[in-house]
C-alpha atoms as a PDB file:
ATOM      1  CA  UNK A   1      16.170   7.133 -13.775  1.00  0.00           C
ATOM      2  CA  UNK A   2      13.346   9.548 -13.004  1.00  0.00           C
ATOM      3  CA  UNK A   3      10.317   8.193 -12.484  1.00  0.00           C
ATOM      4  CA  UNK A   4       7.612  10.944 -13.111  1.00  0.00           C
ATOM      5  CA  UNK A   5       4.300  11.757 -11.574  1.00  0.00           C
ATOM      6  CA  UNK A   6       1.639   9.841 -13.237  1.00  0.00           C
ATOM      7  CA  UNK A   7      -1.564  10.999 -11.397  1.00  0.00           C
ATOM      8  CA  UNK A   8      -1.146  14.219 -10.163  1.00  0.00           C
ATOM      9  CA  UNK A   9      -3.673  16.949 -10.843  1.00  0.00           C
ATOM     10  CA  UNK A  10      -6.182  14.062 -11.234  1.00  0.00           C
ATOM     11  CA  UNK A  11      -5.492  11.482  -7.822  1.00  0.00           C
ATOM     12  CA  UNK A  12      -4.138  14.431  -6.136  1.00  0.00           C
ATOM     13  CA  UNK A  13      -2.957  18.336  -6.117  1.00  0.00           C
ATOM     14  CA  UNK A  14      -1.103  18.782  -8.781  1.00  0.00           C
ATOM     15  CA  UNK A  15       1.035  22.025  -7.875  1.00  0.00           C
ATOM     16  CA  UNK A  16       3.810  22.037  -4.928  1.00  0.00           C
ATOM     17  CA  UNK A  17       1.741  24.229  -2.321  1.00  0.00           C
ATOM     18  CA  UNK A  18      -1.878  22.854  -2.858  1.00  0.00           C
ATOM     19  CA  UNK A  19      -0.935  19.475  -2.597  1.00  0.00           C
ATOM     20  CA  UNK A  20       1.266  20.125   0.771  1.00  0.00           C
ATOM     21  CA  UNK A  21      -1.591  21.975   2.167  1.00  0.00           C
ATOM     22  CA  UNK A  22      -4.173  18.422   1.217  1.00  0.00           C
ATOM     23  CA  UNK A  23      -1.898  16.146   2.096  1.00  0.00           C
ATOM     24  CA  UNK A  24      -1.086  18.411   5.490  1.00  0.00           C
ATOM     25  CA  UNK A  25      -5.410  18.284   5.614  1.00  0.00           C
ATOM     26  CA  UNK A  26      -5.413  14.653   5.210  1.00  0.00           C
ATOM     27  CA  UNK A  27      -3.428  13.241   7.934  1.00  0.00           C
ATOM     28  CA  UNK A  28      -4.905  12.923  11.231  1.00  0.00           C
ATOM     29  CA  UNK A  29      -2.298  13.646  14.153  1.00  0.00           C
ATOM     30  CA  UNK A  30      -5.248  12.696  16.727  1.00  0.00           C
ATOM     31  CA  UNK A  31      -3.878   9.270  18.269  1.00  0.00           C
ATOM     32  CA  UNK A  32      -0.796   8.214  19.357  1.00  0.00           C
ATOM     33  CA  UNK A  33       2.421   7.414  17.367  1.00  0.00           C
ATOM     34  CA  UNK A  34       4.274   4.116  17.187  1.00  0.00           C
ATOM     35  CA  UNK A  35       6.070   1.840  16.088  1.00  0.00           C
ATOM     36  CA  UNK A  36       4.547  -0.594  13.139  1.00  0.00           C
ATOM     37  CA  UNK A  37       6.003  -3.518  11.346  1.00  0.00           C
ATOM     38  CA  UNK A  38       2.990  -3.038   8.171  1.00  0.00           C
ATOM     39  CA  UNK A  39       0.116  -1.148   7.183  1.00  0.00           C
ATOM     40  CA  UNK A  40      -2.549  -1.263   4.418  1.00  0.00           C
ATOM     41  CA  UNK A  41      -4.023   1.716   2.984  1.00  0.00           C
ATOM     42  CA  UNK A  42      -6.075   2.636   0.487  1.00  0.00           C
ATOM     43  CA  UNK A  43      -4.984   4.470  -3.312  1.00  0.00           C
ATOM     44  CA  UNK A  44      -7.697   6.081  -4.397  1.00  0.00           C
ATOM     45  CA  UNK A  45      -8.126   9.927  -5.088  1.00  0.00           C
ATOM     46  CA  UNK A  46      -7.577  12.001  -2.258  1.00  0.00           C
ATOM     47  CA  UNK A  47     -11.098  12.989  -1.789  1.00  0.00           C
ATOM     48  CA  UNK A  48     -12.214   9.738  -1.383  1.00  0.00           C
ATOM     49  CA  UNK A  49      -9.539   7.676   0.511  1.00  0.00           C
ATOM     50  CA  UNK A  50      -7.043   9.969   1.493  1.00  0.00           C
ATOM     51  CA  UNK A  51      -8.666  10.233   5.497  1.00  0.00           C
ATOM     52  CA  UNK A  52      -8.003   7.258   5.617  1.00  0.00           C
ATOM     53  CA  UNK A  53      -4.844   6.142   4.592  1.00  0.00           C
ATOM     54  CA  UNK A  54      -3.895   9.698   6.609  1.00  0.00           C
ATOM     55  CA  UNK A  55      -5.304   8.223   9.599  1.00  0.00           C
ATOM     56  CA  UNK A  56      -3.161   5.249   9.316  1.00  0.00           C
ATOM     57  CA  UNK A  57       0.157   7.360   8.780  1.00  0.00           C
ATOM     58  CA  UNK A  58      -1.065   9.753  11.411  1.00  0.00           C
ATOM     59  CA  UNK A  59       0.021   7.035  13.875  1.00  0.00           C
ATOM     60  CA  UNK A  60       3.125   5.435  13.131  1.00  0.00           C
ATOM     61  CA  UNK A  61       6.433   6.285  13.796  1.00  0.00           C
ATOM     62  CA  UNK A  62       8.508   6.845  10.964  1.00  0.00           C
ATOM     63  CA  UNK A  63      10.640   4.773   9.596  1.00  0.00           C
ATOM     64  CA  UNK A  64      14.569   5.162   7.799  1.00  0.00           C
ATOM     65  CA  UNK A  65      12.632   2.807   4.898  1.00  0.00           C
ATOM     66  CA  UNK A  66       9.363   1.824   3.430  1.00  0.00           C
ATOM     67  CA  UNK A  67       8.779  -0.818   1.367  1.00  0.00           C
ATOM     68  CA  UNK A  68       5.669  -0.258  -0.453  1.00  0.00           C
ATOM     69  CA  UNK A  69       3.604  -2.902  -2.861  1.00  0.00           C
ATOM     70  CA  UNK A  70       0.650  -2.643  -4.848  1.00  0.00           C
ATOM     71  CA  UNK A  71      -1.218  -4.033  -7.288  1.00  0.00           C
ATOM     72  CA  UNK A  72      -0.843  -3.374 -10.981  1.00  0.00           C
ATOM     73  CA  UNK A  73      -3.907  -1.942 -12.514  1.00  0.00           C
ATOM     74  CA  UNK A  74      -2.748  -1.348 -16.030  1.00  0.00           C
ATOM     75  CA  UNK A  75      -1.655  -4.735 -16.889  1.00  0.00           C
ATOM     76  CA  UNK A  76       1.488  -3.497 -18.100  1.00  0.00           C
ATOM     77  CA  UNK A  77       5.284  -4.936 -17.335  1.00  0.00           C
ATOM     78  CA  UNK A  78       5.745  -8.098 -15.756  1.00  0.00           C
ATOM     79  CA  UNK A  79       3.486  -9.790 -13.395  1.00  0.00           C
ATOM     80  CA  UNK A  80       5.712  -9.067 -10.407  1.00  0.00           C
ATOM     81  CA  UNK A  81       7.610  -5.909 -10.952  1.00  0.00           C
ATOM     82  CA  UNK A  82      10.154  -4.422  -8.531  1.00  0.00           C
ATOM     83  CA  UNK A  83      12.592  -1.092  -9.496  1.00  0.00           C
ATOM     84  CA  UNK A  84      15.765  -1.240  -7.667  1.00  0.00           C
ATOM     85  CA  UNK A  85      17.043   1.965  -8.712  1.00  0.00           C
ATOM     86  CA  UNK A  86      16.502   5.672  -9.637  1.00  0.00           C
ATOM     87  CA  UNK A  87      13.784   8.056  -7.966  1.00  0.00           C
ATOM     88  CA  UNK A  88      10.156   8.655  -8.107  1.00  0.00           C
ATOM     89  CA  UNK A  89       8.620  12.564  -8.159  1.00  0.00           C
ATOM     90  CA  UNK A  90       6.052  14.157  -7.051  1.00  0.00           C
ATOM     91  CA  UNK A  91       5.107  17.987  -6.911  1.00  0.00           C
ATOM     92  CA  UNK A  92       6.561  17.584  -3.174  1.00  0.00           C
ATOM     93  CA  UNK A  93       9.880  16.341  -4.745  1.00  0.00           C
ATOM     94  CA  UNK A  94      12.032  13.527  -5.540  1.00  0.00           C
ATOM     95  CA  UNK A  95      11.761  10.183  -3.520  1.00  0.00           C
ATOM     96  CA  UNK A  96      14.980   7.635  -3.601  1.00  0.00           C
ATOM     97  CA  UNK A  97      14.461   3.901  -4.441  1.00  0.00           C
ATOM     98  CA  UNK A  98      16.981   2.332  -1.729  1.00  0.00           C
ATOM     99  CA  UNK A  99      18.946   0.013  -4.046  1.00  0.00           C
ATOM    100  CA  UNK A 100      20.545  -1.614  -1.329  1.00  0.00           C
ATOM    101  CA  UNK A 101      17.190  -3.093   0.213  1.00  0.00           C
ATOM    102  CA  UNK A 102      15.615  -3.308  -2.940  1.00  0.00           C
ATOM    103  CA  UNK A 103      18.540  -5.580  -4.407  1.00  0.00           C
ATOM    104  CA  UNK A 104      18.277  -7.909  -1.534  1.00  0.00           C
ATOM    105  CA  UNK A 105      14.908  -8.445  -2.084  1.00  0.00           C
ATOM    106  CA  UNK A 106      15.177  -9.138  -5.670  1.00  0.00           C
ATOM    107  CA  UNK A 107      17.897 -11.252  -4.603  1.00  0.00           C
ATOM    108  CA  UNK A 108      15.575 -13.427  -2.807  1.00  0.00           C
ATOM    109  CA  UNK A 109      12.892 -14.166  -4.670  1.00  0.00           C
ATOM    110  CA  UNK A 110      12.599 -16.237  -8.054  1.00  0.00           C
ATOM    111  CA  UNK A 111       9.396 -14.255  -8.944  1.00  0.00           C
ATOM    112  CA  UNK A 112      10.264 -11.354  -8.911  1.00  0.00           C
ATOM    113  CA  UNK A 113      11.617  -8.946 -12.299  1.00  0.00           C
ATOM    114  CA  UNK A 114      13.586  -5.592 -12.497  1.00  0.00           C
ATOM    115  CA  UNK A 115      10.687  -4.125 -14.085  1.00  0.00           C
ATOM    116  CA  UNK A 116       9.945  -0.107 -14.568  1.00  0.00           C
ATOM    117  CA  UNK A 117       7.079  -0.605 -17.088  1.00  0.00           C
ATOM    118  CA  UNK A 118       4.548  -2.077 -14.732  1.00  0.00           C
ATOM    119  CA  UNK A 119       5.246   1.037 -12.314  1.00  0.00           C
ATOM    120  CA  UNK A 120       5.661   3.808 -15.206  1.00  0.00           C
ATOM    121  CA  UNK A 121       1.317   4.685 -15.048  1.00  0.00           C
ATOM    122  CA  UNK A 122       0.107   2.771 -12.168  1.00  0.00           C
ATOM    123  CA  UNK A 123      -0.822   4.838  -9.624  1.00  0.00           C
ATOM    124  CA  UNK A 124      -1.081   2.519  -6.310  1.00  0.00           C
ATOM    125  CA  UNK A 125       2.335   3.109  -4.971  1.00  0.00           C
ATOM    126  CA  UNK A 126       2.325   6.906  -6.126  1.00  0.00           C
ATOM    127  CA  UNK A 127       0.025   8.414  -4.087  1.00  0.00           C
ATOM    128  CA  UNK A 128       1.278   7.110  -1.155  1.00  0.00           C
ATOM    129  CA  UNK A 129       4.252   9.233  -1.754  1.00  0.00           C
ATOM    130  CA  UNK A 130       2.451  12.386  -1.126  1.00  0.00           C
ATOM    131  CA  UNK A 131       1.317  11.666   1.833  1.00  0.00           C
ATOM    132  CA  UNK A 132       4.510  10.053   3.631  1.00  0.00           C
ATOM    133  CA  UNK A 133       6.424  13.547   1.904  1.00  0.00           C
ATOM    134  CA  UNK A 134       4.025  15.833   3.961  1.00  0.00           C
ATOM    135  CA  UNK A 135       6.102  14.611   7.337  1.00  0.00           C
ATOM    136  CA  UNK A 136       9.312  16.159   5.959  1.00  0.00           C
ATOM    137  CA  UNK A 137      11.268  13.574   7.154  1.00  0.00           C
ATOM    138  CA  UNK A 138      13.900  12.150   4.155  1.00  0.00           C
ATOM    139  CA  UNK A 139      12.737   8.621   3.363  1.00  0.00           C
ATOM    140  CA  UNK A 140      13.747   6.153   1.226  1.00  0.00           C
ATOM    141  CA  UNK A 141      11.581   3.371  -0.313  1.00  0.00           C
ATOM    142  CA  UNK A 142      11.080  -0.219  -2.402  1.00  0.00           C
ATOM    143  CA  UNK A 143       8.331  -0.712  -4.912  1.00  0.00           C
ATOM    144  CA  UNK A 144       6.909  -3.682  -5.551  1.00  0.00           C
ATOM    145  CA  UNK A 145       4.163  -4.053  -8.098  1.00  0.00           C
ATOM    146  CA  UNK A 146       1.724  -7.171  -8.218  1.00  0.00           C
ATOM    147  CA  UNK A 147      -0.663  -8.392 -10.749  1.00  0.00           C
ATOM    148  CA  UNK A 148      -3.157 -11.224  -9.879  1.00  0.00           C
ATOM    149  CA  UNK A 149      -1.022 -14.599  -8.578  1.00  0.00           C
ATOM    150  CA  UNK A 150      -1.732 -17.570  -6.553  1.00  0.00           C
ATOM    151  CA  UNK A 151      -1.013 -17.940  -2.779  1.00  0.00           C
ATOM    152  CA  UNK A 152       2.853 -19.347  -3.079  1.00  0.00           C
ATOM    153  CA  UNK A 153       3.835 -16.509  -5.293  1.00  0.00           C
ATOM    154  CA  UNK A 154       2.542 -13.832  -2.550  1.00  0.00           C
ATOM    155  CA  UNK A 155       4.451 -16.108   0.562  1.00  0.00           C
ATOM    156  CA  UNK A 156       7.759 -16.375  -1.732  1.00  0.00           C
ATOM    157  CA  UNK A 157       7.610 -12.872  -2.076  1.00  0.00           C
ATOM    158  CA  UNK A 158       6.555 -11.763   1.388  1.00  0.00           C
ATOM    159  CA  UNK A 159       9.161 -14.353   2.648  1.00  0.00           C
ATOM    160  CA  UNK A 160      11.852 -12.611   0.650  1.00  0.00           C
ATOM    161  CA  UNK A 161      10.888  -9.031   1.588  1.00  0.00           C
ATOM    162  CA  UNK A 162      11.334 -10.883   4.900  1.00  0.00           C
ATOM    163  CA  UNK A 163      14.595 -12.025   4.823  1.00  0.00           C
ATOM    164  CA  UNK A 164      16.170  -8.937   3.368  1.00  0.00           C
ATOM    165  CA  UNK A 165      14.597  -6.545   5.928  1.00  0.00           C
ATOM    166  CA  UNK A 166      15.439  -8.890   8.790  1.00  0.00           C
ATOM    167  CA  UNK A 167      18.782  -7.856   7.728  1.00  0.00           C
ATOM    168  CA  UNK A 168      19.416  -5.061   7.578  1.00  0.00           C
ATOM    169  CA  UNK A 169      19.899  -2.563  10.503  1.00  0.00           C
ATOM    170  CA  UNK A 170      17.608   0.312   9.247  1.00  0.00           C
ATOM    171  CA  UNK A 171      14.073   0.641  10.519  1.00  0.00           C
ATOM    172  CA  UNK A 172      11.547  -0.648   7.973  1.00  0.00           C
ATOM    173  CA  UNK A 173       7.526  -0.318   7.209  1.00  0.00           C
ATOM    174  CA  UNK A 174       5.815  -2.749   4.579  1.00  0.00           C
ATOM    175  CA  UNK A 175       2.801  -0.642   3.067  1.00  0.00           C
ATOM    176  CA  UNK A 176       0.325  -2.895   1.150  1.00  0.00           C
ATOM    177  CA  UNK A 177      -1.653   0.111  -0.958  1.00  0.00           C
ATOM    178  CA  UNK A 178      -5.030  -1.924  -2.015  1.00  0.00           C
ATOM    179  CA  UNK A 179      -8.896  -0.491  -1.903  1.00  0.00           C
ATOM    180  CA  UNK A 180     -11.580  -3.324  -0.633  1.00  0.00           C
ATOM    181  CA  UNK A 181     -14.941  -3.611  -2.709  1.00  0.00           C
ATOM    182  CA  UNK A 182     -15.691  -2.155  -6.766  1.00  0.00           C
ATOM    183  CA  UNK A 183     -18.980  -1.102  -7.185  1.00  0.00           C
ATOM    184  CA  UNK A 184     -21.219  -2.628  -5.562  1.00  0.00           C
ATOM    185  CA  UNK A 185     -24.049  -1.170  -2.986  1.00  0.00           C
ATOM    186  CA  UNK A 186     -22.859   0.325   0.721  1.00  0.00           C
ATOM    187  CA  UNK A 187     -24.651  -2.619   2.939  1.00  0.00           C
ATOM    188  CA  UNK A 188     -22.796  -5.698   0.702  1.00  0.00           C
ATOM    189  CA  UNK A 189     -19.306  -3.571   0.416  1.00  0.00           C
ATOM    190  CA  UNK A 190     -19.849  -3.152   3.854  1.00  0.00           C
ATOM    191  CA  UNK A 191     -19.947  -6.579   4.775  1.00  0.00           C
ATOM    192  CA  UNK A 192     -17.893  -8.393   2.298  1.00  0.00           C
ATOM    193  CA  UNK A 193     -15.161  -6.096   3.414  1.00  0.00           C
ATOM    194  CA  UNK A 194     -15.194  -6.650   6.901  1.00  0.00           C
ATOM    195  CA  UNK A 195     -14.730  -9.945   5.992  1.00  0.00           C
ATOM    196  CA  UNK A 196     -11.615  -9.662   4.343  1.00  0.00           C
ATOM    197  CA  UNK A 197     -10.640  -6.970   7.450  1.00  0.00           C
ATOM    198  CA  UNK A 198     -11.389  -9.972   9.812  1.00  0.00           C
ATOM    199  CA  UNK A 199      -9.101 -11.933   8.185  1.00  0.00           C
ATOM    200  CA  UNK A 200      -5.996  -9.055   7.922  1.00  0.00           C
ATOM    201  CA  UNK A 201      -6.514  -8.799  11.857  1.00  0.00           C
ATOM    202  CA  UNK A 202      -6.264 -12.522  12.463  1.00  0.00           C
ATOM    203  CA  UNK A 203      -2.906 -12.090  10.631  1.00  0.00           C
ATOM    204  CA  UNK A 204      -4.301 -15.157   8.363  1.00  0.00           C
ATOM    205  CA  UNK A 205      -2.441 -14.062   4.357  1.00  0.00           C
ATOM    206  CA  UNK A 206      -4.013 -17.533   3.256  1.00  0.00           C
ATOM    207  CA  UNK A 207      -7.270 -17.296   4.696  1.00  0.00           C
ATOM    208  CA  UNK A 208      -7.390 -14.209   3.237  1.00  0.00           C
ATOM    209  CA  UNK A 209      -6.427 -14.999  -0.365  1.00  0.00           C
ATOM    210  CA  UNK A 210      -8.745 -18.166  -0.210  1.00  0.00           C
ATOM    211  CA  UNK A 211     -11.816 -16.025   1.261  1.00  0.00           C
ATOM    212  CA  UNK A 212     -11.436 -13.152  -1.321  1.00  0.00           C
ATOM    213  CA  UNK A 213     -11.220 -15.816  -3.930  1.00  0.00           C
ATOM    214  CA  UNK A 214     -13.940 -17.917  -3.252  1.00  0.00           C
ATOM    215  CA  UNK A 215     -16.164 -14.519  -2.382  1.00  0.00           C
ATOM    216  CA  UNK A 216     -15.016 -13.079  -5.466  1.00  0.00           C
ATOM    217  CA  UNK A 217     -14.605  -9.999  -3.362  1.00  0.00           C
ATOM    218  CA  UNK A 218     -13.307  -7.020  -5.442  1.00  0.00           C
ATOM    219  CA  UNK A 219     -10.427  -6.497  -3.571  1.00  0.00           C
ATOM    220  CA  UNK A 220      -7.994  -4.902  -5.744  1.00  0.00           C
ATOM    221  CA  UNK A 221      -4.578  -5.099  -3.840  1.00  0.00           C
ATOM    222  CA  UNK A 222      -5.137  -8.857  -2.396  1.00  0.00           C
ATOM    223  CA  UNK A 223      -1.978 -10.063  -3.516  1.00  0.00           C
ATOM    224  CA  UNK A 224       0.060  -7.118  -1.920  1.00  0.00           C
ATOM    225  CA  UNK A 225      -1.770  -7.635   1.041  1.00  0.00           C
ATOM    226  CA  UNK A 226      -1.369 -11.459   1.275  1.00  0.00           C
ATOM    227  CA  UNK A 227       2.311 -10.638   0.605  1.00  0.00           C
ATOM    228  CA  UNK A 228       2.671  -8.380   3.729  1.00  0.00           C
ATOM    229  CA  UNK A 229       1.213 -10.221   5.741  1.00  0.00           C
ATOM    230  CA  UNK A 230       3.686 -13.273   4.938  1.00  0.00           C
ATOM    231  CA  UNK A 231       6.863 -10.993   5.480  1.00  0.00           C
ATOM    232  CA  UNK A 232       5.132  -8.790   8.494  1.00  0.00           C
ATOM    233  CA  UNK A 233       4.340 -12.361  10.420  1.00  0.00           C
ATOM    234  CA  UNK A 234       7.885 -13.385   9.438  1.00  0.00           C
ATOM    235  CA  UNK A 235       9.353 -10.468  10.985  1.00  0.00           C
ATOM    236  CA  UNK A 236       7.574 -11.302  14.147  1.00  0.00           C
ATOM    237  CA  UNK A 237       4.371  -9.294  14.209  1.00  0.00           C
ATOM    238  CA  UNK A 238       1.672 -10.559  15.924  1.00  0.00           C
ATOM    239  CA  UNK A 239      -1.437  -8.029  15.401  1.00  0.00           C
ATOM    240  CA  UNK A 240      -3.888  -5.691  13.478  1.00  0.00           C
ATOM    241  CA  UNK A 241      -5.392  -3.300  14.395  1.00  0.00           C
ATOM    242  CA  UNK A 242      -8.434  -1.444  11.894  1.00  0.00           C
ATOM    243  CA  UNK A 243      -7.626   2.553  12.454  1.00  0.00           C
ATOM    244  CA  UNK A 244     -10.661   3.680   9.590  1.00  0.00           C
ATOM    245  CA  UNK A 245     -12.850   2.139   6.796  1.00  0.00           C
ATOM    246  CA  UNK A 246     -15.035   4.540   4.577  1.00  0.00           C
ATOM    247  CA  UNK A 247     -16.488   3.932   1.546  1.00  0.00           C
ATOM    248  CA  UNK A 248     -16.949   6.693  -1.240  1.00  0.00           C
ATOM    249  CA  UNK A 249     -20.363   6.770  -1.114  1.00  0.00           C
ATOM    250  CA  UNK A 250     -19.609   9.141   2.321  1.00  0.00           C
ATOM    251  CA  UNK A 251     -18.799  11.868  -0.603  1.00  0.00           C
ATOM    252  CA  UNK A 252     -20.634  11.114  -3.897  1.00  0.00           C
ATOM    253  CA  UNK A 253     -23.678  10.054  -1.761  1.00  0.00           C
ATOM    254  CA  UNK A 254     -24.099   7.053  -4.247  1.00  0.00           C
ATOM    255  CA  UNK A 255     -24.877   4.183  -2.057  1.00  0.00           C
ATOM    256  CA  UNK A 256     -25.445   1.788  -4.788  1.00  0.00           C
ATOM    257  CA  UNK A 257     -22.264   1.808  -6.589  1.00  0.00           C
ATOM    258  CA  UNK A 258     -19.386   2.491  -3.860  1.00  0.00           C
ATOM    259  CA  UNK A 259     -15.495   1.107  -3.099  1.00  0.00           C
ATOM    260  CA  UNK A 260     -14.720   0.556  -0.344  1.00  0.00           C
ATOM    261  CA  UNK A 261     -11.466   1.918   1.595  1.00  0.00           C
ATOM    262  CA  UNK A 262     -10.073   0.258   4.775  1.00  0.00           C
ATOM    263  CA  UNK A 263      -6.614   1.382   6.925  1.00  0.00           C
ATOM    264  CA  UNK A 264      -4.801  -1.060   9.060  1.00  0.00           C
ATOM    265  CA  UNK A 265      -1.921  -1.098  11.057  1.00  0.00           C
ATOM    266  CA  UNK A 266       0.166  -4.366  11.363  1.00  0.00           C
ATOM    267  CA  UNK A 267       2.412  -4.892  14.911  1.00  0.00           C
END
């Protein structure tokens, strides 16, 4: 199965050479490299979250294997959707699913579905692809699509993302793709975010969920994020580090509706 481009010419470049050159643009090569066991970045249109989620790719190593979740914005296919097969294309070229992985994931969890609906128009895996295709380096990858769920569905899936990478003997990244606050002005998506930040660097997935639940903080891809966390902490990481945080506001100079982009890197 081919899974075809759903945003491009809109989230991103739409032709082969433009979008290698913004992509190319987009990722910062400025600090060092090394080795991560998660990251969260942001999904939004290039021109307003792509420095940032390039500034978090800019400095890890890369991996044989990423396994990539976000959240499901169209409300289509099942509540937790994985694909465990086929490939996903961009104007950079085709992307493998790794079956193998993605099977032992599945295999773990009760939540869960062999789904390709809920990933067919959503675009918060996608344009990740881009960006990790700009390296040249032949990747494979996992998706793993999330709509809105309670705590113990985001640990049973983190802890079976968890138990599948653990192993295997192929170097392995968890991506959670999420933006921080909708629409609200810069100084409260400023600090309502840095809330929920505060939380991804204490490596706290339930803190998190409760505090962006009882703040009602617009944070799209908290369940991916929770999830991560669960499986990165499993997998022995210990620490967060915040590489960038924007907000779009930097280029539509509307301060009083803005989102609010942040780019972490999990060790």
């Amino acid at each position: 199965m081919i899974r075809r481009a759903a945003v491009a010419g809109s989230f991103y470049a739409g032709t082969r050479e433009l979008l290698r050159r913004q992509a190319s643009d987009l990722i910062s090569n400025d600090g060092p490299k090394g080795r991560a066991v998660g990251a969260v970045v942001p999904h939004a249109g290039y021109i307003y979250s792509g420095k940032v989620a390039g500034a978090v790719f800019g400095r890890l190593a890369f991996p044989e294997v990423f396994v990539i979740l976000g959240p499901n914005h169209t409300g289509l296919g099942a509540g937790s959707s994985i694909m465990t097969y086929g490939v996903w294309e961009t104007p950079l070229g085709q992307v493998p699913i790794d079956t193998d992985l993605a099977r032992a994931i599945k295999g773990n969890s009760r939540i869960l579905e062999e789904d390709h609906l809920g990933h067919q128009r959503e675009h918060s895996i996608e344009v990740q692809l881009p960006l990790l295709q700009a390296f040249g380096i032949p990747f494979s990858f996992v998706p793993i699509c999330l709509l809105s769920s309670e705590y113990l569905a985001c640990k049973e899936i983190g802890l079976a993302i968890a138990g599948a990478v653990s192993r295997s003997d192929r170097p392995t990244l968890l991506i959670a793709s999420t933006d921080m606050s909708h629409y609200i002005d810069e100084t409260q998506a400023r600090q309502m975010d840095h809330r929920a930040i505060d939380a991804i660097l204490a490596m706290d997935p339930e803190g998190l969920h409760h505090l962006v639940r009882r703040e009602r903080i617009t944070m799209c891809g908290l369940h991916p994020t929770a999830a991560m966390l669960v499986a990165a902490r499993e997998l022995g990481a210990v620490s967060a580090e915040l590489v960038s945080y924007a907000t779009s506001g930097e280029v539509t100079k509307d301060y009083a509706n803005v989102v609010g982009y942040a780019g972490l890197i999990v060790r």
